[in-house]
C-alpha atoms as a PDB file:
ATOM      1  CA  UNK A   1       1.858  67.305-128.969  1.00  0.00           C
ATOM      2  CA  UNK A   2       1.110  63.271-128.434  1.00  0.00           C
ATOM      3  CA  UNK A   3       3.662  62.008-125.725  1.00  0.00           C
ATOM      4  CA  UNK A   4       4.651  58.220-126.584  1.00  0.00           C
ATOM      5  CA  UNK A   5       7.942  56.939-124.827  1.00  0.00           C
ATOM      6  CA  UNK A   6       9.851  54.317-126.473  1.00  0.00           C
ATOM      7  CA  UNK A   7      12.076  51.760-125.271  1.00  0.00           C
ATOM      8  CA  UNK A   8      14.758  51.781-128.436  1.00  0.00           C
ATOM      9  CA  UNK A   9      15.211  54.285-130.668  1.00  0.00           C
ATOM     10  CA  UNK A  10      16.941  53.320-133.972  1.00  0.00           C
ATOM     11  CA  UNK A  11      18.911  55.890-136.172  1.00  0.00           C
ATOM     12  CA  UNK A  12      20.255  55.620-139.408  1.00  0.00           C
ATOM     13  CA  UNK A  13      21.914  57.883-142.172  1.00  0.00           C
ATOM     14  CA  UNK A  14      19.574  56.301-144.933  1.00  0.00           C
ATOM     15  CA  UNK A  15      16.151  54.583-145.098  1.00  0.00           C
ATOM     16  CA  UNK A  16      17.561  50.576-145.273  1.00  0.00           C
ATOM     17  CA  UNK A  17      20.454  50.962-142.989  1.00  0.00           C
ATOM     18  CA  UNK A  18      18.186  49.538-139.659  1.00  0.00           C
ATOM     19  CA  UNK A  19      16.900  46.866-142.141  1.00  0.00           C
ATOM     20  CA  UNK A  20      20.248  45.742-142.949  1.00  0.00           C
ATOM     21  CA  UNK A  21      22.009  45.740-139.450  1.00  0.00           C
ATOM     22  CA  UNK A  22      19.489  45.681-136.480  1.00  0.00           C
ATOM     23  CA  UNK A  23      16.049  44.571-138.019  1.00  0.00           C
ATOM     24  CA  UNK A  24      16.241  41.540-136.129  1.00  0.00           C
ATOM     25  CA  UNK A  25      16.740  42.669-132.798  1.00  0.00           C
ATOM     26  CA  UNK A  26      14.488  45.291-133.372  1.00  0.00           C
ATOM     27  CA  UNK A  27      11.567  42.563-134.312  1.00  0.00           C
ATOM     28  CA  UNK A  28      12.277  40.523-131.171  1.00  0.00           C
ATOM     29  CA  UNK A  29      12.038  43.317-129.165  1.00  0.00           C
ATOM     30  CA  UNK A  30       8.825  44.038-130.409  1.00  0.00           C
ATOM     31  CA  UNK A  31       7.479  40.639-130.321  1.00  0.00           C
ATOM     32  CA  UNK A  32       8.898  40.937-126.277  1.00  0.00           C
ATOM     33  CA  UNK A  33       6.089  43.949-125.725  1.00  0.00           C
ATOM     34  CA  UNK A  34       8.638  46.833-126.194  1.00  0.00           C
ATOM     35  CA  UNK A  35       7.759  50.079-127.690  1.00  0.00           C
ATOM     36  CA  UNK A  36      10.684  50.991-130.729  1.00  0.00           C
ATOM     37  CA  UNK A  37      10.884  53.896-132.679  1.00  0.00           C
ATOM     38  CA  UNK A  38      13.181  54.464-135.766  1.00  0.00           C
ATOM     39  CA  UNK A  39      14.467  57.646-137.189  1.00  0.00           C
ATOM     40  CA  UNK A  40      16.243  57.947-140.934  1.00  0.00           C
ATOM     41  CA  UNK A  41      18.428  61.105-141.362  1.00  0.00           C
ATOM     42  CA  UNK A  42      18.268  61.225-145.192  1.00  0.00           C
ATOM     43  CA  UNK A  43      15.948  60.069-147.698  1.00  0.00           C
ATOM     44  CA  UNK A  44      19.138  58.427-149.503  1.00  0.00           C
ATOM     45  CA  UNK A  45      18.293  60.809-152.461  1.00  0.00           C
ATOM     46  CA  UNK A  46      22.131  60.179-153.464  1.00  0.00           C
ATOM     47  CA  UNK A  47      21.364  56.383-153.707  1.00  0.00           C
ATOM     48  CA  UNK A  48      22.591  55.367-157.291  1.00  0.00           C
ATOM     49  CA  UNK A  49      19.023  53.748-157.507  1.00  0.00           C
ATOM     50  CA  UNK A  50      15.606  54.050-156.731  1.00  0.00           C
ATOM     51  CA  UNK A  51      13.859  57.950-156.097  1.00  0.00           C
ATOM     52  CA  UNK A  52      13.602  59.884-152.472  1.00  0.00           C
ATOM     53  CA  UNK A  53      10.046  58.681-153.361  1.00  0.00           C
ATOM     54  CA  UNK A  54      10.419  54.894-153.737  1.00  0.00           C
ATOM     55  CA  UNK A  55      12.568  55.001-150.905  1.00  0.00           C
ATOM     56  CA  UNK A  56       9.718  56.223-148.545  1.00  0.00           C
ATOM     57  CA  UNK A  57       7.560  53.683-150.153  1.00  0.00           C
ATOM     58  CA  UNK A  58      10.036  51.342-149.496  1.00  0.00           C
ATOM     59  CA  UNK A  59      10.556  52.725-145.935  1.00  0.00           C
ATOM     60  CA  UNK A  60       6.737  52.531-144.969  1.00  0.00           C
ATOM     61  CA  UNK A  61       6.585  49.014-146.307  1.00  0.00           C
ATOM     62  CA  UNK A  62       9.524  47.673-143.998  1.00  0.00           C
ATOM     63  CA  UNK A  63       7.967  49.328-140.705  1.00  0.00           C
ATOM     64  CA  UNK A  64       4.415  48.058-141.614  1.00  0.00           C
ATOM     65  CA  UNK A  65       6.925  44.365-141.551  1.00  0.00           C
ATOM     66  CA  UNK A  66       8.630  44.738-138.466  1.00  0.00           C
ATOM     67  CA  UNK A  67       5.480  46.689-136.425  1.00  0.00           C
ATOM     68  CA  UNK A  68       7.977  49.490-135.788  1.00  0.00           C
ATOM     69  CA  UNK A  69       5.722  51.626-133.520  1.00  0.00           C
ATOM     70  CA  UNK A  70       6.992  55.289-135.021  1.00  0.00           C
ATOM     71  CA  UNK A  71       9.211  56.187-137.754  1.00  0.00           C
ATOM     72  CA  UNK A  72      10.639  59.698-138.896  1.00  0.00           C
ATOM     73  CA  UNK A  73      12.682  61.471-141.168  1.00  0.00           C
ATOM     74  CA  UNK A  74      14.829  64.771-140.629  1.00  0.00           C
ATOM     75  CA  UNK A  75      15.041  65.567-144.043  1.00  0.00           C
ATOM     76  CA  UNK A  76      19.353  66.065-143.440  1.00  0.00           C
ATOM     77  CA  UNK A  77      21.382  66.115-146.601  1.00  0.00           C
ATOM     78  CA  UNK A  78      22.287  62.757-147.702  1.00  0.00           C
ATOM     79  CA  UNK A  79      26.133  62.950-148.228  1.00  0.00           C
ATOM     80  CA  UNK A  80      26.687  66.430-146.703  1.00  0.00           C
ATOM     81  CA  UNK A  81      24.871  66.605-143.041  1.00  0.00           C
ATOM     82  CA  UNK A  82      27.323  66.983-140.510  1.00  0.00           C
ATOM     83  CA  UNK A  83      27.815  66.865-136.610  1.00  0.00           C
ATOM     84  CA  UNK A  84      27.402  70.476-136.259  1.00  0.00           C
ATOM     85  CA  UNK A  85      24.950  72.584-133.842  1.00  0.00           C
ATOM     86  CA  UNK A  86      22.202  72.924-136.576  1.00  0.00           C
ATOM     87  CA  UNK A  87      21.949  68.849-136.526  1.00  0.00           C
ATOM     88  CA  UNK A  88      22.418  68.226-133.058  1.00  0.00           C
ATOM     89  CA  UNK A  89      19.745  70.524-131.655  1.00  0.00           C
ATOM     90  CA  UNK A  90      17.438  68.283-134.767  1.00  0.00           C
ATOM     91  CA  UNK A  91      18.556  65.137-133.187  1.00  0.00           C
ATOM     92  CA  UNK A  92      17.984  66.149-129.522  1.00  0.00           C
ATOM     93  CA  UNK A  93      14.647  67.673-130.392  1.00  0.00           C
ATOM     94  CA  UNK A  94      13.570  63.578-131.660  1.00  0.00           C
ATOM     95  CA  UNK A  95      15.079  62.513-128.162  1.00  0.00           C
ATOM     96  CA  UNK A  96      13.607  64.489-126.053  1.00  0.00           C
ATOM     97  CA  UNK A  97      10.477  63.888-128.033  1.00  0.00           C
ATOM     98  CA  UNK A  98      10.459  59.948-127.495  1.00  0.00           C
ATOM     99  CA  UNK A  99      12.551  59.741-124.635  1.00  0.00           C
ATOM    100  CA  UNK A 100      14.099  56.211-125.333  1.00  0.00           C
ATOM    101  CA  UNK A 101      15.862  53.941-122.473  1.00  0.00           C
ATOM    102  CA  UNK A 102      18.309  52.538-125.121  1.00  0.00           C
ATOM    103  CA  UNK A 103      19.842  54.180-128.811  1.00  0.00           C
ATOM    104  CA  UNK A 104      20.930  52.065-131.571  1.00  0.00           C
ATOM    105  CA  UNK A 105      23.022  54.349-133.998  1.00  0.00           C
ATOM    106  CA  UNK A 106      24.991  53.493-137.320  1.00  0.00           C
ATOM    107  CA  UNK A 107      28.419  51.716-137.101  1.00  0.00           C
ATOM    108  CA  UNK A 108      31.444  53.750-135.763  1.00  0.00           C
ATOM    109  CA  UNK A 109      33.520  53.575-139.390  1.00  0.00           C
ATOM    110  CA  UNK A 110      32.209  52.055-142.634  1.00  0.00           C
ATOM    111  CA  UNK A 111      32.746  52.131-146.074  1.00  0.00           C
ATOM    112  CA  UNK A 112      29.906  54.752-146.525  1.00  0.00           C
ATOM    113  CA  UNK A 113      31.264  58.184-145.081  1.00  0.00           C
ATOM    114  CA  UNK A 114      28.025  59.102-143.969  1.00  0.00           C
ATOM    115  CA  UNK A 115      27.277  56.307-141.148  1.00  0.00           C
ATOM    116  CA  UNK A 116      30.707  57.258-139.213  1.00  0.00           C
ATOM    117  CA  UNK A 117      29.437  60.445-139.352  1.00  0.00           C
ATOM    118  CA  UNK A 118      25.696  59.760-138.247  1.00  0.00           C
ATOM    119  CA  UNK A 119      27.249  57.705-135.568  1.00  0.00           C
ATOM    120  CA  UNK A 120      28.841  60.693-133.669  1.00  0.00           C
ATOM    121  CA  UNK A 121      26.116  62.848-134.562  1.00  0.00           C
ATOM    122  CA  UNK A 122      24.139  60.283-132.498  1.00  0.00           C
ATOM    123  CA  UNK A 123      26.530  59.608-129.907  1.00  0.00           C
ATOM    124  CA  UNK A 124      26.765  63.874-129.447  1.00  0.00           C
ATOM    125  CA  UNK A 125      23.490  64.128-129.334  1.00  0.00           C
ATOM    126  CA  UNK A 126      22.155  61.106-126.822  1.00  0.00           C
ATOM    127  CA  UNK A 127      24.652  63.264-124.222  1.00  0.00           C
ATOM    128  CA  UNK A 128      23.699  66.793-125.054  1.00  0.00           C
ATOM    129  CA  UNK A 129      19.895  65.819-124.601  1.00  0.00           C
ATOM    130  CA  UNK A 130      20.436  65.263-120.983  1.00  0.00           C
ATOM    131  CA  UNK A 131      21.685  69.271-120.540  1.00  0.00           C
ATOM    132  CA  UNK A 132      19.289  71.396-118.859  1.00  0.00           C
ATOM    133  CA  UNK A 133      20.722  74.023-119.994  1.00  0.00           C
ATOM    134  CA  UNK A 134      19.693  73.533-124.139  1.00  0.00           C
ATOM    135  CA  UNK A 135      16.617  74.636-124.518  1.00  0.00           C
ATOM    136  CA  UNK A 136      14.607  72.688-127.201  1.00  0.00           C
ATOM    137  CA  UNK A 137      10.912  72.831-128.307  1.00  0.00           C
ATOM    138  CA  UNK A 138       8.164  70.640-129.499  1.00  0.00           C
ATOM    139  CA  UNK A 139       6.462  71.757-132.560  1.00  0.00           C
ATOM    140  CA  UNK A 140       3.395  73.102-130.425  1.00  0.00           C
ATOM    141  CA  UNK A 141       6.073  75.361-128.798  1.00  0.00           C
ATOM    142  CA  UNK A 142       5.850  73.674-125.454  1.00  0.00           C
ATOM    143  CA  UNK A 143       9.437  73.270-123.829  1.00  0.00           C
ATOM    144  CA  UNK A 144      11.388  69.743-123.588  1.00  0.00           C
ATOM    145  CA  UNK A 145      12.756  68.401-120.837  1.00  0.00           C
ATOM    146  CA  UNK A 146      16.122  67.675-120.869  1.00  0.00           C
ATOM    147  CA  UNK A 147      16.506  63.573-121.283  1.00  0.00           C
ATOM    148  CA  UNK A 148      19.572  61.165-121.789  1.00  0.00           C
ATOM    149  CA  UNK A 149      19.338  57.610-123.107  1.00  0.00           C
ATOM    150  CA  UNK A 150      20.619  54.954-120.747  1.00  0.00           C
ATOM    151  CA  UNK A 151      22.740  53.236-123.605  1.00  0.00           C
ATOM    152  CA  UNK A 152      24.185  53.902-126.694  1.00  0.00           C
ATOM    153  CA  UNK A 153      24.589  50.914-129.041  1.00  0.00           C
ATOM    154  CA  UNK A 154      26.657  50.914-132.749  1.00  0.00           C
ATOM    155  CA  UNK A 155      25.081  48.705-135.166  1.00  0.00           C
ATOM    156  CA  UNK A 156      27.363  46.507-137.911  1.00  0.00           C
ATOM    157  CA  UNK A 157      27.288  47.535-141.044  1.00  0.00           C
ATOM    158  CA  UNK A 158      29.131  46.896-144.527  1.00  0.00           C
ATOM    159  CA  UNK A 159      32.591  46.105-142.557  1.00  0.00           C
ATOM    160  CA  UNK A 160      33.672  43.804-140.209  1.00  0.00           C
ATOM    161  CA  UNK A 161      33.813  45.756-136.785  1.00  0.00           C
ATOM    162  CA  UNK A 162      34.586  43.401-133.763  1.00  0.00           C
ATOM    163  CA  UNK A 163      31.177  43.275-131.584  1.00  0.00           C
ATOM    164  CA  UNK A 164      31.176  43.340-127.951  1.00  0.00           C
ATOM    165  CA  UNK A 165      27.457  42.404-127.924  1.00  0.00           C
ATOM    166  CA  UNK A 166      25.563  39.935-130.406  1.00  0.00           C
ATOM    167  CA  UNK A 167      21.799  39.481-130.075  1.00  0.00           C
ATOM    168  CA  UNK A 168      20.185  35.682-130.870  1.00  0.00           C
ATOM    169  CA  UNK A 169      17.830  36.730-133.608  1.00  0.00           C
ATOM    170  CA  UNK A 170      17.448  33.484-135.360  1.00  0.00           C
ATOM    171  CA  UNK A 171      13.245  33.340-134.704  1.00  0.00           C
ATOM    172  CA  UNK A 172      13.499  36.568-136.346  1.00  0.00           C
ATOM    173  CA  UNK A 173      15.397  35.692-139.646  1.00  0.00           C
ATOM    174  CA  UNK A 174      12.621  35.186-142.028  1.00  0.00           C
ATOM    175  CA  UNK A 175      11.281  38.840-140.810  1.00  0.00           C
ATOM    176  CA  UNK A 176      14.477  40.903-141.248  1.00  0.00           C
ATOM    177  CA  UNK A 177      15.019  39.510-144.978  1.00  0.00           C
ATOM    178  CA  UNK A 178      11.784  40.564-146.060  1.00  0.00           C
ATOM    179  CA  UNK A 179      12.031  44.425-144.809  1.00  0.00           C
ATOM    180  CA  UNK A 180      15.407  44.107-146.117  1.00  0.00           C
ATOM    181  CA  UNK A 181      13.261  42.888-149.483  1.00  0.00           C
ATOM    182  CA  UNK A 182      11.074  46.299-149.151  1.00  0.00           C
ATOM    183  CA  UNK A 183      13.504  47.810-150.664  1.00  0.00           C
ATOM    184  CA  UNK A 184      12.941  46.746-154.111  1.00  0.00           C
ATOM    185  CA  UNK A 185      15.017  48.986-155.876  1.00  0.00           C
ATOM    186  CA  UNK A 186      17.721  48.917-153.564  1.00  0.00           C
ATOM    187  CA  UNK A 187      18.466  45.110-153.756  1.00  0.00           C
ATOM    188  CA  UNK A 188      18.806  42.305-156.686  1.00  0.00           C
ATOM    189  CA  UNK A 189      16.112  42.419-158.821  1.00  0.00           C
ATOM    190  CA  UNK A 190      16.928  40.163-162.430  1.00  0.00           C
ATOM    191  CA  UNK A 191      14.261  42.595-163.883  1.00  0.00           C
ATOM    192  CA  UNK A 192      16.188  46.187-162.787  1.00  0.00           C
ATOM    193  CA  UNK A 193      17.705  48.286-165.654  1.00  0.00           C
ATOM    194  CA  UNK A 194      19.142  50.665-163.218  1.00  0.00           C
ATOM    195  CA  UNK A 195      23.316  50.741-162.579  1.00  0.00           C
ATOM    196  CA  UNK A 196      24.744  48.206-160.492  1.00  0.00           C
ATOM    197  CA  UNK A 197      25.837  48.972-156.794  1.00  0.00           C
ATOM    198  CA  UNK A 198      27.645  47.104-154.166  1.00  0.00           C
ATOM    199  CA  UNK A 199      24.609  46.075-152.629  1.00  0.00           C
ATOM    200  CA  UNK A 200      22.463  45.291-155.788  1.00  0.00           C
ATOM    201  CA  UNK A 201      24.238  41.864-156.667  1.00  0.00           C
ATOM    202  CA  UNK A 202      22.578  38.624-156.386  1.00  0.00           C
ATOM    203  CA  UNK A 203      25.892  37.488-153.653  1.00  0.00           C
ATOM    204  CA  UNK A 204      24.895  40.306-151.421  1.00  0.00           C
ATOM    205  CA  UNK A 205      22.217  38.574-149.802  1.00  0.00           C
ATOM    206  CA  UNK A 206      24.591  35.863-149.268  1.00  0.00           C
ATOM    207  CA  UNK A 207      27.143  38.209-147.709  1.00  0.00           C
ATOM    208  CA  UNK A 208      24.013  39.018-145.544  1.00  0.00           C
ATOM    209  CA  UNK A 209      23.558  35.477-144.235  1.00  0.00           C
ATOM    210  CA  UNK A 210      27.238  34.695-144.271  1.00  0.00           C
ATOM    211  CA  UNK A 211      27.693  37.680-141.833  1.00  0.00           C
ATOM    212  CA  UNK A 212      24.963  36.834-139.565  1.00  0.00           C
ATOM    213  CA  UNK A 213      25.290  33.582-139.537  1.00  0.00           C
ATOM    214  CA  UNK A 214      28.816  34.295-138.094  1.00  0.00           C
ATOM    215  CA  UNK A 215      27.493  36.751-135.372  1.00  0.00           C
ATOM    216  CA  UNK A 216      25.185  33.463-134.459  1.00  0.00           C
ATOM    217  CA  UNK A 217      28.028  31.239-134.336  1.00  0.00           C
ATOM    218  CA  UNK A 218      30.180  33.041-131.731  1.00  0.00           C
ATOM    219  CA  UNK A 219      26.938  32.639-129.675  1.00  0.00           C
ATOM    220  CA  UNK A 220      25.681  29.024-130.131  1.00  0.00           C
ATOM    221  CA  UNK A 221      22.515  30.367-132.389  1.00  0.00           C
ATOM    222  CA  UNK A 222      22.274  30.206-135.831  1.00  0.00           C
ATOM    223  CA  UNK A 223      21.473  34.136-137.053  1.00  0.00           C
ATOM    224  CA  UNK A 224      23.034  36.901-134.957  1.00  0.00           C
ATOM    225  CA  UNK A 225      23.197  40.942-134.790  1.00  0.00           C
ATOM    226  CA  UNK A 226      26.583  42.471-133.310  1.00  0.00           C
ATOM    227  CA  UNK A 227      26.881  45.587-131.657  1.00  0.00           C
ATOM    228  CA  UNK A 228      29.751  48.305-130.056  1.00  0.00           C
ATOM    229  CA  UNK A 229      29.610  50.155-127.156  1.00  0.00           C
ATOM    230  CA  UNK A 230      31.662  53.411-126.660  1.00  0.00           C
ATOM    231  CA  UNK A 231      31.859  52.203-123.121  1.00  0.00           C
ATOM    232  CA  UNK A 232      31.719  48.612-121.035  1.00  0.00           C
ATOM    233  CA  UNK A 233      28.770  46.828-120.711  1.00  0.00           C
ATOM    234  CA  UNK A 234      27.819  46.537-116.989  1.00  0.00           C
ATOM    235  CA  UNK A 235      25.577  44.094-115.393  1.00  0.00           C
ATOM    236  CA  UNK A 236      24.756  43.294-111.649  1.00  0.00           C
ATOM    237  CA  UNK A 237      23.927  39.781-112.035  1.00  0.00           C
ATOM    238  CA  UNK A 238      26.174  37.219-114.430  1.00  0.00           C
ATOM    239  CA  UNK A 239      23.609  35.007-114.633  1.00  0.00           C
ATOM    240  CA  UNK A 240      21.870  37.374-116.713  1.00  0.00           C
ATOM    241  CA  UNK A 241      24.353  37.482-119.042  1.00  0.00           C
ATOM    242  CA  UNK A 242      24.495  33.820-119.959  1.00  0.00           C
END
């Protein structure tokens, strides 16, 4: 099987979630040369609106946007994967695969049940990959070697979470609103007979800028991402911090 290494790996419950909370960074860091990958556990097929089909429409739209380099799907259960063997060993098999230095997973509690969830599934899975001793394969049947991302990062999502990292991506504004806008069914549309969801309100996209727009301002920058980290951030040189 094709080897290609990536420098981030995304992962998300549902097909929008990296649109919504990390798009940004993710843009910026492709604009900066670096290879980034994102994989969606579900094809949100318990969304309220929109198909399994529209949302892979939508999906393929908002990587050909951002220039996302590869994107997957597992094909988990939306609403009822869990954190169990079965998933890990599917998660693991994707990180192996790709190999990423860093791992941006959902946010550590939110109002959906299934991104706490994803989040540990994540989190379990970025340290099991780096056990020799679990044996994994690639679809060709060649073996895996055993591989553990450098960093684990929790994206912001629906609630406020308090960040101990927030990216600048104010350049990269205009970008993350229109693969957010991919998602045609999922978002405000005047025109839409389907039910109305928390999300699907004309004030959500002004939630959206509200929240960045507070990220940026603890920052000096206008538009801002935050992020948690299970564990401190380290750094040899403060400089580089600044």
């Amino acid at each position: 099987m094709s080897f290609q290494k990536l420098d981030i790996l995304a992962f998300a419950a549902h097909p929008d979630d990296v649109e919504l909370s990390c798009s940004g960074t993710l843009a910026s860091h492709i604009a900066m040369g670096y290879k980034v990958g994102v994989i969606d556990f579900t094809r949100g097929e318990l969304g309220t609106r929109g198909t399994p089909e529209t949302r892979k429409e939508e999906a393929d739209k908002a990587t050909e946007i951002l220039k996302i380099h590869v994107r997957e799907n597992l094909g988990f259960a939306d609403g009822f994967f869990r954190n169990d063997q079965e998933h890990q060993i599917g998660v693991i098999e994707v990180i192996r695969r790709y190999q990423p230095t860093i791992v941006l997973a959902n946010a550590v509690s939110d109002r959906h049940i299934d991104h706490g969830r994803a989040a540990q599934l994540t989190h379990d899975a970025c340290f099991l990959s780096g056990l020799r001793k679990i044996h994994t394969k690639e679809q060709d049947g060649s073996l895996q070697n055993p591989w553990r991302p450098q960093a684990v990062y929790h994206y912001l999502q629906d609630r406020y979470l308090h960040p101990d990292l927030i990216m600048d991506i104010t350049p990269y504004w205009d970008v993350k609103v229109q693969a957010i806008k991919a998602y045609k069914t999922q978002f405000y549309d005047p025109n839409s007979e389907e039910p109305e969801t928390p999300i699907s309100s004309s004030d959500y996209f002004n939630f959206l800028e509200a929240r960045a727009r507070e990220m940026g301002r603890l920052i000096g920058v206008t538009f801002g991402e935050g992020f948690m980290k299970n564990t401190p951030i380290g750094a040899t040189n403060l400089m580089k911090l600044l």
